[in-house]
Protein backbone atom coordinates (compact mmCIF):
# COMPACT_ATOMS: atom_id res chain seq x y z
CA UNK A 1 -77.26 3.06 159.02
CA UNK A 2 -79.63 6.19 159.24
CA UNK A 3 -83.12 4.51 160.11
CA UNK A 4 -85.37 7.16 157.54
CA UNK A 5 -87.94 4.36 157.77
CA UNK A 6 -88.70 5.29 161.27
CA UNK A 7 -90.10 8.39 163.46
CA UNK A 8 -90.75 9.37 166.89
CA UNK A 9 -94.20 10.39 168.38
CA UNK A 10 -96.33 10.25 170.93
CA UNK A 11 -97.62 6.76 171.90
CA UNK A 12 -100.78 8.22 173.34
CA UNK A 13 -100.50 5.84 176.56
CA UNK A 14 -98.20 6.76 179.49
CA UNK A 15 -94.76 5.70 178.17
CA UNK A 16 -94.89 9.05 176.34
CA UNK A 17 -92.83 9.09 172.69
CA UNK A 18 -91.85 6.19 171.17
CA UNK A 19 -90.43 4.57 167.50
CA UNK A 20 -92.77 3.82 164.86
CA UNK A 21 -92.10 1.87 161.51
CA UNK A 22 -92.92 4.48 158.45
CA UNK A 23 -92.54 1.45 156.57
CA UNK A 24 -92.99 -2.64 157.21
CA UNK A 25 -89.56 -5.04 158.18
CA UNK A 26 -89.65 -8.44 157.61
CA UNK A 27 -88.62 -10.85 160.02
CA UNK A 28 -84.60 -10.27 160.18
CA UNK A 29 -84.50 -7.04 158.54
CA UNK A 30 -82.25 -4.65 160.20
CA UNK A 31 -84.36 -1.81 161.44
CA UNK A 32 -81.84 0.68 163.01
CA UNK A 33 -77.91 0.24 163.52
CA UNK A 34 -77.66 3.11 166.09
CA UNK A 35 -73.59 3.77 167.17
CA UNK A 36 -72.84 3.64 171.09
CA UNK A 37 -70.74 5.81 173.48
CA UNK A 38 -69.41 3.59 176.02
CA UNK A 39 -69.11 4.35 179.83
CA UNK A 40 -66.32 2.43 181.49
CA UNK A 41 -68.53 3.24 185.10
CA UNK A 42 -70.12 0.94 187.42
CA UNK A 43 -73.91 1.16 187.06
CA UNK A 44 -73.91 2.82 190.55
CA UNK A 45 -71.70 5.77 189.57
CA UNK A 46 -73.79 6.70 186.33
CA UNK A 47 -76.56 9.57 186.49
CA UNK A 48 -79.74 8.94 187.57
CA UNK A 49 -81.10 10.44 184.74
CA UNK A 50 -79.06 7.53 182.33
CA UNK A 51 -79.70 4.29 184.15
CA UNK A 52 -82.73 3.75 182.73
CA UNK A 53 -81.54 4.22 178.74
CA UNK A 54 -78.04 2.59 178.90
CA UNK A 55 -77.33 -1.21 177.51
CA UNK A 56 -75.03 -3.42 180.06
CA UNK A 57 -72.32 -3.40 176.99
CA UNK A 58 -70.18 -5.68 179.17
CA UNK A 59 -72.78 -8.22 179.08
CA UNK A 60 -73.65 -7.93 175.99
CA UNK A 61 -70.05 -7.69 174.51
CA UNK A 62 -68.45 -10.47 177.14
CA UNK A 63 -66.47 -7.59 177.68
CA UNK A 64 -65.07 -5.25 180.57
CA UNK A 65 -67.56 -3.90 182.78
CA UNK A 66 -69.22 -0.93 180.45
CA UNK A 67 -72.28 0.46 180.07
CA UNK A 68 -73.29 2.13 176.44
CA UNK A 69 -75.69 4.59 175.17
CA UNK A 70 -77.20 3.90 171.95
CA UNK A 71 -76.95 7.10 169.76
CA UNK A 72 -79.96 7.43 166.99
CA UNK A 73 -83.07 6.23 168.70
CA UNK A 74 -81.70 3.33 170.51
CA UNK A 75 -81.91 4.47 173.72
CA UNK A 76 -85.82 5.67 172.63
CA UNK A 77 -87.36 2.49 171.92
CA UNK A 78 -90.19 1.54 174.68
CA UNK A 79 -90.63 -2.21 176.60
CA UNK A 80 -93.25 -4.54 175.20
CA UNK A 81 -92.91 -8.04 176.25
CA UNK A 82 -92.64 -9.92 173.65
CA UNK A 83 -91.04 -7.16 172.04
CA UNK A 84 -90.84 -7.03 168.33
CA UNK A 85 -87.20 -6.02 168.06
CA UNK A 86 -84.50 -7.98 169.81
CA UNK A 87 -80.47 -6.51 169.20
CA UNK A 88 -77.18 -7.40 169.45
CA UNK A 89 -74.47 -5.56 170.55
CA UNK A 90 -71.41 -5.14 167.84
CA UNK A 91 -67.92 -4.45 170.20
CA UNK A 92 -65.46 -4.25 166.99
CA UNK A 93 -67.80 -1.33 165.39
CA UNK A 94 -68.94 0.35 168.58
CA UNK A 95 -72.83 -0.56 167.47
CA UNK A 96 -76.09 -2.24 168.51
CA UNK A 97 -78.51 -3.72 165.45
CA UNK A 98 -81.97 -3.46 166.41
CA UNK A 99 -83.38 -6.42 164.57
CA UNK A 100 -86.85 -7.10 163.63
CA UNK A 101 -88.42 -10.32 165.19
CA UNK A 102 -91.65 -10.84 162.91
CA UNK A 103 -93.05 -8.71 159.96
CA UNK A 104 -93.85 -5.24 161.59
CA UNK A 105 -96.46 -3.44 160.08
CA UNK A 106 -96.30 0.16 159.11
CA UNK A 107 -97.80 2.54 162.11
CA UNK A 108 -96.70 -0.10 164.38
CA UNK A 109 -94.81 0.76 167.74
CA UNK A 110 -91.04 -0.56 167.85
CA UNK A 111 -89.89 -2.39 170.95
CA UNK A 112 -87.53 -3.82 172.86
CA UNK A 113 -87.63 -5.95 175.82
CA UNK A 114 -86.02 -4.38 178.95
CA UNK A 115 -85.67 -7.41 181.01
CA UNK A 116 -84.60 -9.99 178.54
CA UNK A 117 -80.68 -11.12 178.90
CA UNK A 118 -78.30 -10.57 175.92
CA UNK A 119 -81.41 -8.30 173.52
CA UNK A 120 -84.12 -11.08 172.94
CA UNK A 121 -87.26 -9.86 172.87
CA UNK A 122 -89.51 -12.24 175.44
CA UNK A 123 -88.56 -12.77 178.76
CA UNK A 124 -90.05 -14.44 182.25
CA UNK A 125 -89.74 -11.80 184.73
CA UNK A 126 -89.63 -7.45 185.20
CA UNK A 127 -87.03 -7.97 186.92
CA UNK A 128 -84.94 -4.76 185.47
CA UNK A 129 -88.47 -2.67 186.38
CA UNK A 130 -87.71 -3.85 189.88
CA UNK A 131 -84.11 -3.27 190.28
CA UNK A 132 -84.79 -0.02 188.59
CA UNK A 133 -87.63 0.58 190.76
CA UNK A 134 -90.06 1.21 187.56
CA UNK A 135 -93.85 0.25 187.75
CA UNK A 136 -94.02 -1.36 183.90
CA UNK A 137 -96.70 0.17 181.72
């Protein structure tokens, strides 16, 4: 699903760009439905340059070990924790849902949460900003 109800700009903090409703989403409203390309690569052998923006697809999936890279903006939406986005990973059509948590507002910021197993959006620790070796913003 093309996600015309959302746009990328500067957050005006130090993450940089991020997603931003145009319009609101209720609780369980499908915000995005971005298509994946899936690496079949141990984390260690992907680029630098990818670890931070690829999904554990194996984990998500129950799958193979794989890594995927959301196409659309999935790989562009910033940590908050809580976030108000969780997703889930779809192996049969090669997709993540991003998946709105609570009513977002329109102007709001669209998140995810980094560290929290299997897409929910609140989690206990930062402990992907320390294996990644990320100071979280």
């Amino acid at each position: 699903m093309a996600a015309a109800n959302i746009c990328i700009r500067d957050t005006g903090t130090a993450k940089g760009r991020g997603m931003f409703a145009l319009s609101a989403f209720e609780e369980g409203a499908v915000v995005e439905e971005c298509p994946v390309v899936i690496m079949h690569e141990h984390f260690r052998a992907l680029p630098e340059a990818l670890k931070t923006m690829v999904f554990n697809w194996g984990f998500l999936t129950g799958g193979a070990d794989a890594h995927a890279l959301a196409l659309g903006s999935g790989s562009l939406y910033n940590h908050e924790n809580p976030s108000n986005l969780r997703y889930v990973a779809d192996a049969e059509a090669a997709l993540i849902r991003f998946i709105a948590v609570r009513r977002i507002e329109p102007g709001e910021e669209l998140t995810i949460n980094y560290n929290a197993h299997g897409g929910g959006h609140v989690w206990h620790d930062d402990k992907w900003f320390e294996q990644m070796k990320v100071q979280p913003l």
